[in-house]
Protein backbone atom coordinates (compact mmCIF):
# COMPACT_ATOMS: atom_id res chain seq x y z
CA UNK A 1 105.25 -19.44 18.79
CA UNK A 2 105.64 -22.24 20.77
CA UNK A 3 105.55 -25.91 19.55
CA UNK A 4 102.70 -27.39 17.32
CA UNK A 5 100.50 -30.11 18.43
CA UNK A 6 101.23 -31.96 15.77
CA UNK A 7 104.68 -32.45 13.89
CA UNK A 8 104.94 -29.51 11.27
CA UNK A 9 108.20 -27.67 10.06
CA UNK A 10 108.15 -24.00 10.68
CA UNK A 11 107.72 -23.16 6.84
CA UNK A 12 104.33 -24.93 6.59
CA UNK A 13 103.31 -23.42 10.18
CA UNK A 14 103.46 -20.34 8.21
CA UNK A 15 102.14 -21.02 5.08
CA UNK A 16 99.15 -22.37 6.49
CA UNK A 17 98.87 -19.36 8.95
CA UNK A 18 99.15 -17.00 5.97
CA UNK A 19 96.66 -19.28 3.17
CA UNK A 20 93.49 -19.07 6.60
CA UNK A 21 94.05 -15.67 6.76
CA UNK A 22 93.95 -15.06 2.89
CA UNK A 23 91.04 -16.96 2.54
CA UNK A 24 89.21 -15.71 5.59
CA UNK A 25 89.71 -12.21 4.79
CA UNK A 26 88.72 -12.91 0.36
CA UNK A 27 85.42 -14.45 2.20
CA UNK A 28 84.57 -11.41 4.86
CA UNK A 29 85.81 -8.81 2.41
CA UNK A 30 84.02 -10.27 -0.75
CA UNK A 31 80.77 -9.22 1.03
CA UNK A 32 80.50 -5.69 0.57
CA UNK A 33 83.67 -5.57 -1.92
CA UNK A 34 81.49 -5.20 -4.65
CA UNK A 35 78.81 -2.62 -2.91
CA UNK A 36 79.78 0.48 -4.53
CA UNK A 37 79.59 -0.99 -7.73
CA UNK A 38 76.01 -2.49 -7.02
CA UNK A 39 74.44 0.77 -9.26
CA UNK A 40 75.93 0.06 -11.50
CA UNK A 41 75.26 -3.62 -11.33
CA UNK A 42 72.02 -2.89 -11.43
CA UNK A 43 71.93 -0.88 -14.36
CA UNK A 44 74.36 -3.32 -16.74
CA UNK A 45 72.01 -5.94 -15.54
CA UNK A 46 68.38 -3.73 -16.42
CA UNK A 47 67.59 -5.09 -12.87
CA UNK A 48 65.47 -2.01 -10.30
CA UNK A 49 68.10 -0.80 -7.60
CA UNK A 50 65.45 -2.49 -4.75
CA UNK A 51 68.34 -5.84 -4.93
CA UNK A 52 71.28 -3.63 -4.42
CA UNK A 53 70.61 -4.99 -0.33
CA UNK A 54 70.48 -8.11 -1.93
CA UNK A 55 73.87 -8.71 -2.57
CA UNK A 56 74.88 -8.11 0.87
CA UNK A 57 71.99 -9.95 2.89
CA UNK A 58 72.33 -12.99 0.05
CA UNK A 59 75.72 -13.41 1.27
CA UNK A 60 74.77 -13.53 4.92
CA UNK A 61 72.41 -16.21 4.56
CA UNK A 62 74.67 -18.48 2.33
CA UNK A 63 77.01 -18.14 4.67
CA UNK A 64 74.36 -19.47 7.19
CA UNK A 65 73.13 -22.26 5.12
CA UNK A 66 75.38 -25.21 5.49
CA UNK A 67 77.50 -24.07 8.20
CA UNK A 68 75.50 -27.20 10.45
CA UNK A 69 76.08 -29.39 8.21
CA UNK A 70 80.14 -28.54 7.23
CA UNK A 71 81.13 -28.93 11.03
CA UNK A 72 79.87 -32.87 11.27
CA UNK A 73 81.31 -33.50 7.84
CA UNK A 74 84.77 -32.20 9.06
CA UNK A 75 84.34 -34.33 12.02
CA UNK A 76 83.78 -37.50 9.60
CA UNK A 77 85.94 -36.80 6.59
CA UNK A 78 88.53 -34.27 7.91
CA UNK A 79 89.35 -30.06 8.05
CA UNK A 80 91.69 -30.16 5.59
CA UNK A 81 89.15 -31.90 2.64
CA UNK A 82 86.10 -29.53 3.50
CA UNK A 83 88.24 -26.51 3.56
CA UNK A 84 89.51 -26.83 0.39
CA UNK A 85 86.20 -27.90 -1.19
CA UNK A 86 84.86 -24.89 0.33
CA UNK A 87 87.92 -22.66 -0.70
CA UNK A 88 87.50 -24.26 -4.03
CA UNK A 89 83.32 -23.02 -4.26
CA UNK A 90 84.29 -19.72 -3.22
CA UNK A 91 86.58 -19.32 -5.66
CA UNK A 92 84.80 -20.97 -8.82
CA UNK A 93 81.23 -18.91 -7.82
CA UNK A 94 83.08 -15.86 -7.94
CA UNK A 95 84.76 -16.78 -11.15
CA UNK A 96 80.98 -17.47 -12.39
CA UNK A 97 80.11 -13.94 -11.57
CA UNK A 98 81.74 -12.33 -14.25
CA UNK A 99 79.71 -13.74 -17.31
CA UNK A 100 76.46 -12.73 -15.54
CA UNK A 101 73.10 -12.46 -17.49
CA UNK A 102 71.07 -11.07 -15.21
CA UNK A 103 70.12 -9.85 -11.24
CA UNK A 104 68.75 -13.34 -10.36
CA UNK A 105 71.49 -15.32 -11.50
CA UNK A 106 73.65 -12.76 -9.98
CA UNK A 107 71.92 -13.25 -6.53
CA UNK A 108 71.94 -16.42 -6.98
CA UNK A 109 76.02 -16.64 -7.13
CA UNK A 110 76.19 -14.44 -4.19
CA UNK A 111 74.23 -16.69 -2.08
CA UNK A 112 76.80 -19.69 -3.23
CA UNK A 113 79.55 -16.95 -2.57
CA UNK A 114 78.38 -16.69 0.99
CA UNK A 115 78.72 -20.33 2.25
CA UNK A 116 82.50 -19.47 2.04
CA UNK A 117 81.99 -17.62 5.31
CA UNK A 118 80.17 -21.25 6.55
CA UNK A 119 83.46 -22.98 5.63
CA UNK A 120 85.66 -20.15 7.20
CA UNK A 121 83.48 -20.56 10.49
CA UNK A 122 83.11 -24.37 11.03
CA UNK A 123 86.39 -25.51 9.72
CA UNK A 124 89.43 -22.95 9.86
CA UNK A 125 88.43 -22.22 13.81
CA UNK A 126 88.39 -25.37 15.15
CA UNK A 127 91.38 -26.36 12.94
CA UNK A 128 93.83 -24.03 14.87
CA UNK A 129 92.63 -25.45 17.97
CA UNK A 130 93.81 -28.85 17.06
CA UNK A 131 96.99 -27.81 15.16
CA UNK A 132 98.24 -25.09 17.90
CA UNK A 133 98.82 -24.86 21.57
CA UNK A 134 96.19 -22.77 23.76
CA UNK A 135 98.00 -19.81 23.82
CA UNK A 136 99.16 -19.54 20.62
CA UNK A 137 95.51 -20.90 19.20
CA UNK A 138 93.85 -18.00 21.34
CA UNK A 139 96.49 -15.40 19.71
CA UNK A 140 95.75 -16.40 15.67
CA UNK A 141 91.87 -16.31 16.82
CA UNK A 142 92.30 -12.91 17.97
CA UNK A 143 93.96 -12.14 14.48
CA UNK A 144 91.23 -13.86 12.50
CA UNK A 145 88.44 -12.00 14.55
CA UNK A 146 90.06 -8.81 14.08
CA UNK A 147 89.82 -9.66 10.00
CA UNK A 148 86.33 -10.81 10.26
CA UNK A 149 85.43 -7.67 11.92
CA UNK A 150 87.67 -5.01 9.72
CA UNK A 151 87.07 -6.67 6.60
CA UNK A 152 83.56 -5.68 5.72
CA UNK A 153 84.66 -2.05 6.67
CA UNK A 154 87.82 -2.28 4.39
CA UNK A 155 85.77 -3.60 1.66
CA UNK A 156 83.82 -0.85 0.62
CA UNK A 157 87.19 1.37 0.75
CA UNK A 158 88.50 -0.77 -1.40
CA UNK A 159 86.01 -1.45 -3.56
CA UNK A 160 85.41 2.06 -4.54
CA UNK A 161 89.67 2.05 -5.00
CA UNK A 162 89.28 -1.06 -7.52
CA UNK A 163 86.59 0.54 -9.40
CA UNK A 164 88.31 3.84 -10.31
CA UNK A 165 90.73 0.94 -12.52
CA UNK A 166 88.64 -2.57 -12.60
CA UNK A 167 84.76 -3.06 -14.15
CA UNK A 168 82.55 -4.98 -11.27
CA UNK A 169 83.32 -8.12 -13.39
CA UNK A 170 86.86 -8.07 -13.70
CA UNK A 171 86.59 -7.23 -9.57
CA UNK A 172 84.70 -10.68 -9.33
CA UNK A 173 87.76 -12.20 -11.70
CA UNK A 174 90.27 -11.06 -9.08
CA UNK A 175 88.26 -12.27 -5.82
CA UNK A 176 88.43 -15.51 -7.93
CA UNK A 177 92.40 -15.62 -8.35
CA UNK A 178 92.82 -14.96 -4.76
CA UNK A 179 91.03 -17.29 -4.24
CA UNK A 180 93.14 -19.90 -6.42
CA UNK A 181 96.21 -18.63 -4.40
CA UNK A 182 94.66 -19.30 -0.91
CA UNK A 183 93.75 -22.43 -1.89
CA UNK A 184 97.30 -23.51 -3.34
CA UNK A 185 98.60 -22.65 0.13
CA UNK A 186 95.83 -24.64 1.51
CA UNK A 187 96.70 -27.47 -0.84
CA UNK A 188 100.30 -27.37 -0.17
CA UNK A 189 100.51 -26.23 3.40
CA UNK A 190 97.17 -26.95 5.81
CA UNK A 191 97.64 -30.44 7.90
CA UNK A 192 95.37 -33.12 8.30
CA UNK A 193 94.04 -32.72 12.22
CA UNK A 194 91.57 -35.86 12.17
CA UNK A 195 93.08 -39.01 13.00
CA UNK A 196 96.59 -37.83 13.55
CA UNK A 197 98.89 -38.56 16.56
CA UNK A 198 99.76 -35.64 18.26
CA UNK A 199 102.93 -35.07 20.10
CA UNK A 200 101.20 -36.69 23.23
CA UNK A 201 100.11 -39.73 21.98
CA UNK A 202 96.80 -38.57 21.27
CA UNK A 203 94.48 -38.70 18.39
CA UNK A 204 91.38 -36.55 17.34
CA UNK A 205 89.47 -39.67 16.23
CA UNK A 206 86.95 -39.24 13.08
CA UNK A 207 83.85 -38.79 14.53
CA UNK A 208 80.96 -41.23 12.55
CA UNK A 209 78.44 -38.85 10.77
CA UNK A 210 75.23 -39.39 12.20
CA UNK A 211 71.90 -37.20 11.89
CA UNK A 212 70.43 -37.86 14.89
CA UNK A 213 72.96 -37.37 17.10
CA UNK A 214 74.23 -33.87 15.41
CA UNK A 215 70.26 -33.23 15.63
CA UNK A 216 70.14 -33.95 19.77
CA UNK A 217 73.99 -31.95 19.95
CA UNK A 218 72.32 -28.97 18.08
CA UNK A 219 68.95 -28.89 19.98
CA UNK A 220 70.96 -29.03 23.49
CA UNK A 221 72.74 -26.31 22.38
CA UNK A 222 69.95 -24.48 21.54
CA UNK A 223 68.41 -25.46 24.58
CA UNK A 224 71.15 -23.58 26.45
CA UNK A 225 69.85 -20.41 27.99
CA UNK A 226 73.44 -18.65 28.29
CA UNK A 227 74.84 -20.21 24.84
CA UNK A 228 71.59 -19.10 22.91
CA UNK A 229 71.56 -15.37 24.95
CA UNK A 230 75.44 -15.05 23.99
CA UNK A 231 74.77 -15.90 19.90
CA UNK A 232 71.85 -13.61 19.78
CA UNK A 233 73.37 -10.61 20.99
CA UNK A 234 76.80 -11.52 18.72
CA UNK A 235 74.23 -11.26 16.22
CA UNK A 236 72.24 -7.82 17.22
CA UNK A 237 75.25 -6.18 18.30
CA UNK A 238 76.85 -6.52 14.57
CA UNK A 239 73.10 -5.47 12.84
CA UNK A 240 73.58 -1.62 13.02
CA UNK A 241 76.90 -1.83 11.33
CA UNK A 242 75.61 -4.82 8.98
CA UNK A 243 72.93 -2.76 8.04
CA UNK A 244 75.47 0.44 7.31
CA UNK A 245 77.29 -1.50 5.09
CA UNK A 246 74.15 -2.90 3.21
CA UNK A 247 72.55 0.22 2.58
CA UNK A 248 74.84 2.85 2.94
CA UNK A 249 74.92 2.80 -1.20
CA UNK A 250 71.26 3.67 -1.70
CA UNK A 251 71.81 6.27 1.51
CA UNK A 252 75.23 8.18 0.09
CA UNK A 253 75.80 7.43 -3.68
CA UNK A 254 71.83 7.80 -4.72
CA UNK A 255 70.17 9.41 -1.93
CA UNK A 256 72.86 11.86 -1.18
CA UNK A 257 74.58 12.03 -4.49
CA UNK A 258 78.08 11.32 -3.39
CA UNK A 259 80.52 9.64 -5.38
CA UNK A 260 82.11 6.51 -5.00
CA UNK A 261 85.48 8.05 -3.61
CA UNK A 262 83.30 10.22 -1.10
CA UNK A 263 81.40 7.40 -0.66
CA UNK A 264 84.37 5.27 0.72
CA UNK A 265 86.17 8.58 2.70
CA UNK A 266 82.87 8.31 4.75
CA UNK A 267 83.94 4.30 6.07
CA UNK A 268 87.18 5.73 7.15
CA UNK A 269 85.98 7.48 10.53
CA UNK A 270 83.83 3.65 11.30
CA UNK A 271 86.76 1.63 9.93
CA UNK A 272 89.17 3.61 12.41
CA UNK A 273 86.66 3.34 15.76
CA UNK A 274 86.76 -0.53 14.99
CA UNK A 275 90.74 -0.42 15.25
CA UNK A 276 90.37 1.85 18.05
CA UNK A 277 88.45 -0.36 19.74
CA UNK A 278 90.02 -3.36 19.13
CA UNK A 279 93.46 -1.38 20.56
CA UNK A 280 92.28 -0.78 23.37
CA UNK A 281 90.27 -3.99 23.99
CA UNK A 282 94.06 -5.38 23.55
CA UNK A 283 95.05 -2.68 26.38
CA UNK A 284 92.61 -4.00 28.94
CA UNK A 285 92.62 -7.39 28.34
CA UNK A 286 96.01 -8.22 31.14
CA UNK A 287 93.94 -6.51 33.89
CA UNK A 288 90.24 -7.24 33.37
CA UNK A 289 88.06 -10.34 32.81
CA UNK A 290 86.12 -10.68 29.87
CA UNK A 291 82.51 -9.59 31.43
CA UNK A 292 84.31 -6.34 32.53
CA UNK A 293 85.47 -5.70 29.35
CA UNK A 294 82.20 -6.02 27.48
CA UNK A 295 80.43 -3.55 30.45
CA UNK A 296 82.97 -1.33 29.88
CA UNK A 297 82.42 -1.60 25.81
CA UNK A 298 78.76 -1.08 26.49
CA UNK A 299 79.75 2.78 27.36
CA UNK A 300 80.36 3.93 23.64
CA UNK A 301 78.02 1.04 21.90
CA UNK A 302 74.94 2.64 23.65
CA UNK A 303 75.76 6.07 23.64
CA UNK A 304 76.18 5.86 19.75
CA UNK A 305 73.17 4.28 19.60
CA UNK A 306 71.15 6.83 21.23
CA UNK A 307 72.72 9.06 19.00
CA UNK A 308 71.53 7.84 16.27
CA UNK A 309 68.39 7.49 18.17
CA UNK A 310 67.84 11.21 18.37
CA UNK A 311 69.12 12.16 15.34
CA UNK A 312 66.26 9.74 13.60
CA UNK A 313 64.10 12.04 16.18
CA UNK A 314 65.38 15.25 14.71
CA UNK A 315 66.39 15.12 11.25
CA UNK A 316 69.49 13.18 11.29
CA UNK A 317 72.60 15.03 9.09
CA UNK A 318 74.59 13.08 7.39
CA UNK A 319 77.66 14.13 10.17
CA UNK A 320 75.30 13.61 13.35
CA UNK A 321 74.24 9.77 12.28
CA UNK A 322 78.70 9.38 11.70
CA UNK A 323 79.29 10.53 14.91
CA UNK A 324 76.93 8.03 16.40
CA UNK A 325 78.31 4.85 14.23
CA UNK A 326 81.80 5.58 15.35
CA UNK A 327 80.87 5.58 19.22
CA UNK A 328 78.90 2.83 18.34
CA UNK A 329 82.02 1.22 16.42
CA UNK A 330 84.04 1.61 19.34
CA UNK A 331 82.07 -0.38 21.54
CA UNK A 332 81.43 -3.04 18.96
CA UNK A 333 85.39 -3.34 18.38
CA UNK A 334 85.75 -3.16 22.33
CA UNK A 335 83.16 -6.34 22.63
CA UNK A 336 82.98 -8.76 19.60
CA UNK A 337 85.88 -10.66 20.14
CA UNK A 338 85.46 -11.32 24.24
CA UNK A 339 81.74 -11.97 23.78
CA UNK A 340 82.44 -14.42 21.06
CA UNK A 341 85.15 -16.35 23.37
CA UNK A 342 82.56 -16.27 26.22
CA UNK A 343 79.74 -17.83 23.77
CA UNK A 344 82.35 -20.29 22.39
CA UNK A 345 83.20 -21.54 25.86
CA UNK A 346 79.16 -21.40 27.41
CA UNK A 347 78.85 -25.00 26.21
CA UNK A 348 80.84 -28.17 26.74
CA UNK A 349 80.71 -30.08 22.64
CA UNK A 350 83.01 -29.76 20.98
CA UNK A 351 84.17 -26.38 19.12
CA UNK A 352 83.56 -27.15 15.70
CA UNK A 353 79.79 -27.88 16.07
CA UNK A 354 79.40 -24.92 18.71
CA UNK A 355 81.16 -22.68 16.41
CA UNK A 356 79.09 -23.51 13.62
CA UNK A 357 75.82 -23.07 15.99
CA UNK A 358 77.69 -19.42 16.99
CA UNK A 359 77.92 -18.52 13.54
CA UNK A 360 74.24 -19.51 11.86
CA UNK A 361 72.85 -17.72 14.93
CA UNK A 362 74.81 -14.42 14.53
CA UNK A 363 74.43 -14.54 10.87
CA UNK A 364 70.87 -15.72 10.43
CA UNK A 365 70.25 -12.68 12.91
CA UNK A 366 72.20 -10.27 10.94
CA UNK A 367 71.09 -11.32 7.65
CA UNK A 368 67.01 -11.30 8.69
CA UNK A 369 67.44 -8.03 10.08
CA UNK A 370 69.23 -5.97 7.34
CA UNK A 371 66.82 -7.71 5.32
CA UNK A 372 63.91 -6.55 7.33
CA UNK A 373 65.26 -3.22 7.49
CA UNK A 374 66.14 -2.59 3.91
CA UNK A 375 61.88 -3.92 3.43
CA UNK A 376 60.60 -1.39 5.71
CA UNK A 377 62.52 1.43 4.18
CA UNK A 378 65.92 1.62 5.89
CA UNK A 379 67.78 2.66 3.06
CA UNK A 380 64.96 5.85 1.44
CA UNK A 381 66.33 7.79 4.37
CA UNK A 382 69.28 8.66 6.66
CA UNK A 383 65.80 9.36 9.21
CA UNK A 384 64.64 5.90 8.71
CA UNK A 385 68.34 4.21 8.84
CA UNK A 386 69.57 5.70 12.05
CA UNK A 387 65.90 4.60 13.64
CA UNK A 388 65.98 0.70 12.31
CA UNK A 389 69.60 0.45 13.41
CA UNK A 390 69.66 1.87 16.28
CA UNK A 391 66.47 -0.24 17.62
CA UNK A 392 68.16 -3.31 16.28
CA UNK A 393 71.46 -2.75 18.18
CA UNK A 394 69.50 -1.81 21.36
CA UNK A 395 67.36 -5.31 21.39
CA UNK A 396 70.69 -7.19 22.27
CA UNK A 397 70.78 -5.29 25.73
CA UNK A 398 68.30 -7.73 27.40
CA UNK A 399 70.15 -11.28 26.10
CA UNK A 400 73.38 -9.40 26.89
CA UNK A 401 72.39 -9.14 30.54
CA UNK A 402 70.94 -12.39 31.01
CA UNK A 403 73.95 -13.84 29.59
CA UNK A 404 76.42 -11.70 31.85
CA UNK A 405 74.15 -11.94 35.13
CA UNK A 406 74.23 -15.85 34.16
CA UNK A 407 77.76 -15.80 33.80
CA UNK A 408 79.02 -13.97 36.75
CA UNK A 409 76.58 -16.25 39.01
CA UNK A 410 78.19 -19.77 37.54
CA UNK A 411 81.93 -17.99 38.43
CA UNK A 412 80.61 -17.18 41.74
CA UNK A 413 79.50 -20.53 42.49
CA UNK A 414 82.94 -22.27 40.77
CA UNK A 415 84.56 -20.06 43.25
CA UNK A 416 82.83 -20.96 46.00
CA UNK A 417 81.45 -24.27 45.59
């Protein structure tokens, strides 16, 4: 890497590269870590199996909940302070979990669990931009979007790996000393960025905390046309798979029977077409521009979705709607991470409140829909799944081409003024 920013010896460089990642991933993962346990949940808690999606979509929205307020706070009082308060709630709600009494206390600590993820999102990110140079900023975001988007496949896998050994309490107690580790590395190894001299002379200045003008910044961004069109379809584009992960319990282990180790063999083929995907996003990325790559992503990501399209048309088996999710997969590991660089950049603030605004979009999006699906039925049958998620996927189509169109017409006239 080339040299920090700021002044920082190679050994805390590291240690603070490793503690983000830790945490990041305990935050992603911890959302669907504990889904093939969520029968049994159910049952030790005398709670009906209708909140098994619960635990997922709670998770979504906490994460959604105070992400716009944690990115002005971190202006005002610092990254370093919020992230360990928030590495801190992660870790103590998740330590909470394991004397449950019942489901709504239970939901209740997953919502708390969730605003982790606001913490990750509106801290960490903007962070690395002020601790690292460009390059090497845009290479750990690359690693921390890959672990955002592998995570919630790898947590089912591993999940259903823990269980054979670990109760779904004792798999809360462990999330919970991870957690304590990531934030000792925090503690001990994450700088200060606000109000520190950097190499050049120059200092990232607290930033006063006031509501109306974080009001007027948020509504301008909203008011964006290409910013809005880009965090929408972040959001849709992510549903099918969000949805997969929230319901595929009710749809393998008591729909289909299946246990919890074919249960998690089943996430292998979509965990793979993500990494496949993200490969050969990494391939493409020295001789094409972003827009280029995400038409050429959009190849797999709608074919899969018409897949599952038709097989919700004709009696979907259990390998035809696979087949479709791993196309889909593809596409979605081809996409995520340019689309989310071209939403970050759409507006002019300043990163930490526009990556907050990215991620309540996305989430809020991803959240109310696998709610809405799971309502209407999406998890009773693989029929009803592959329909709900493959219409949910398909509505980011028209904000994805407004926002590309958009795009390529404000290069065109940078080029050419």
């Amino acid at each position: 890497m080339q040299r920090t920013l700021i002044e920082l010896p190679p050994l805390q460089i590291l240690g603070f590269c490793l503690a983000i990642s830790l945490f990041e991933g305990l935050t992603y993962m911890a959302s669907d870590l504990v889904m093939p346990a969520m029968l049994t949940v159910t049952q030790d808690l005398d709670a009906d199996p209708r909140h098994i999606p619960n635990a997922f979509n709670l998770y979504l929205i906490g994460g959604v909940c105070l992400q716009w307020l944690i990115g002005p706070l971190s202006d005002r009082f610092g990254r370093r302070t919020l992230l360990l308060v928030g590495c801190a709630l992660f870790g103590m709600t998740c330590a909470a979990a394991v004397a449950t009494p019942g489901i709504e206390v239970f939901n209740a600590l997953r919502l708390l669990q969730g605003m982790g993820l606001g913490f990750v999102v509106a801290v960490s990110y903007p962070a690395l931009q002020e601790v690292f140079c460009e390059a090497d900023a845009v290479r750990l975001m690359a690693l921390l979007g890959n672990i955002a988007l592998l995570s919630p496949l790898l947590g089912p896998l591993l999940g259903s790996l823990l269980l054979e050994w670990l109760s779904w309490r004792e798999l809360f107690l462990g999330l919970s000393l991870a957690a304590a580790i990531a934030w000792l590395g925090l503690y001990a190894c994450m700088p200060e960025t606000v109000g520190i001299v950097r190499r050049d002379g120059r200092q990232q200045a607290p930033v006063p905390l006031s509501w109306h003008q974080t009001r007027l910044r948020y509504a301008a961004l909203l008011r964006t046309p290409m910013f809005l069109g880009a965090s929408l379809a972040l959001g849709l584009m992510s549903l099918p798979l969000i949805v997969w992960i929230g319901l595929s319990p009710l749809l393998l282990i008591q729909l289909l029977g299946l246990s919890t180790q074919e249960y998690a063999l089943w996430q292998i083929p979509i965990f793979a077409a993500v990494i496949a995907g993200n490969l050969i996003l990494d391939r493409l990325l020295a001789s094409r521009e972003l827009p280029q790559l995400i038409h050429l992503a959009l190849w797999p990501f709608c074919l899969g979705l018409l897949i599952l399209l038709a097989g919700a048309l004709t009696s979907a088996s259990l390998g035809l709607l696979i087949c479709g999710l791993v196309l889909y997969a593809v596409g979605l590991g081809m996409s995520n991470a340019a689309l989310y660089r071209l939403a970050l950049f759409s507006s002019d603030d300043s990163k930490g409140l526009v990556s907050a605004a990215i991620g309540m979009i996305s989430i809020a999006v991803m959240g109310a829909g696998g709610s809405i699906i799971a309502a209407i039925g999406g998890g009773s049958r693989l029929e009803s799944f592959a329909l709900w998620a493959a219409l949910g996927g398909l509505l980011s189509l028209p904000f994805l081409y407004r926002f590309l169109r958009a795009s390529r017409q404000e290069t065109v006239s940078s080029t050419h003024p």
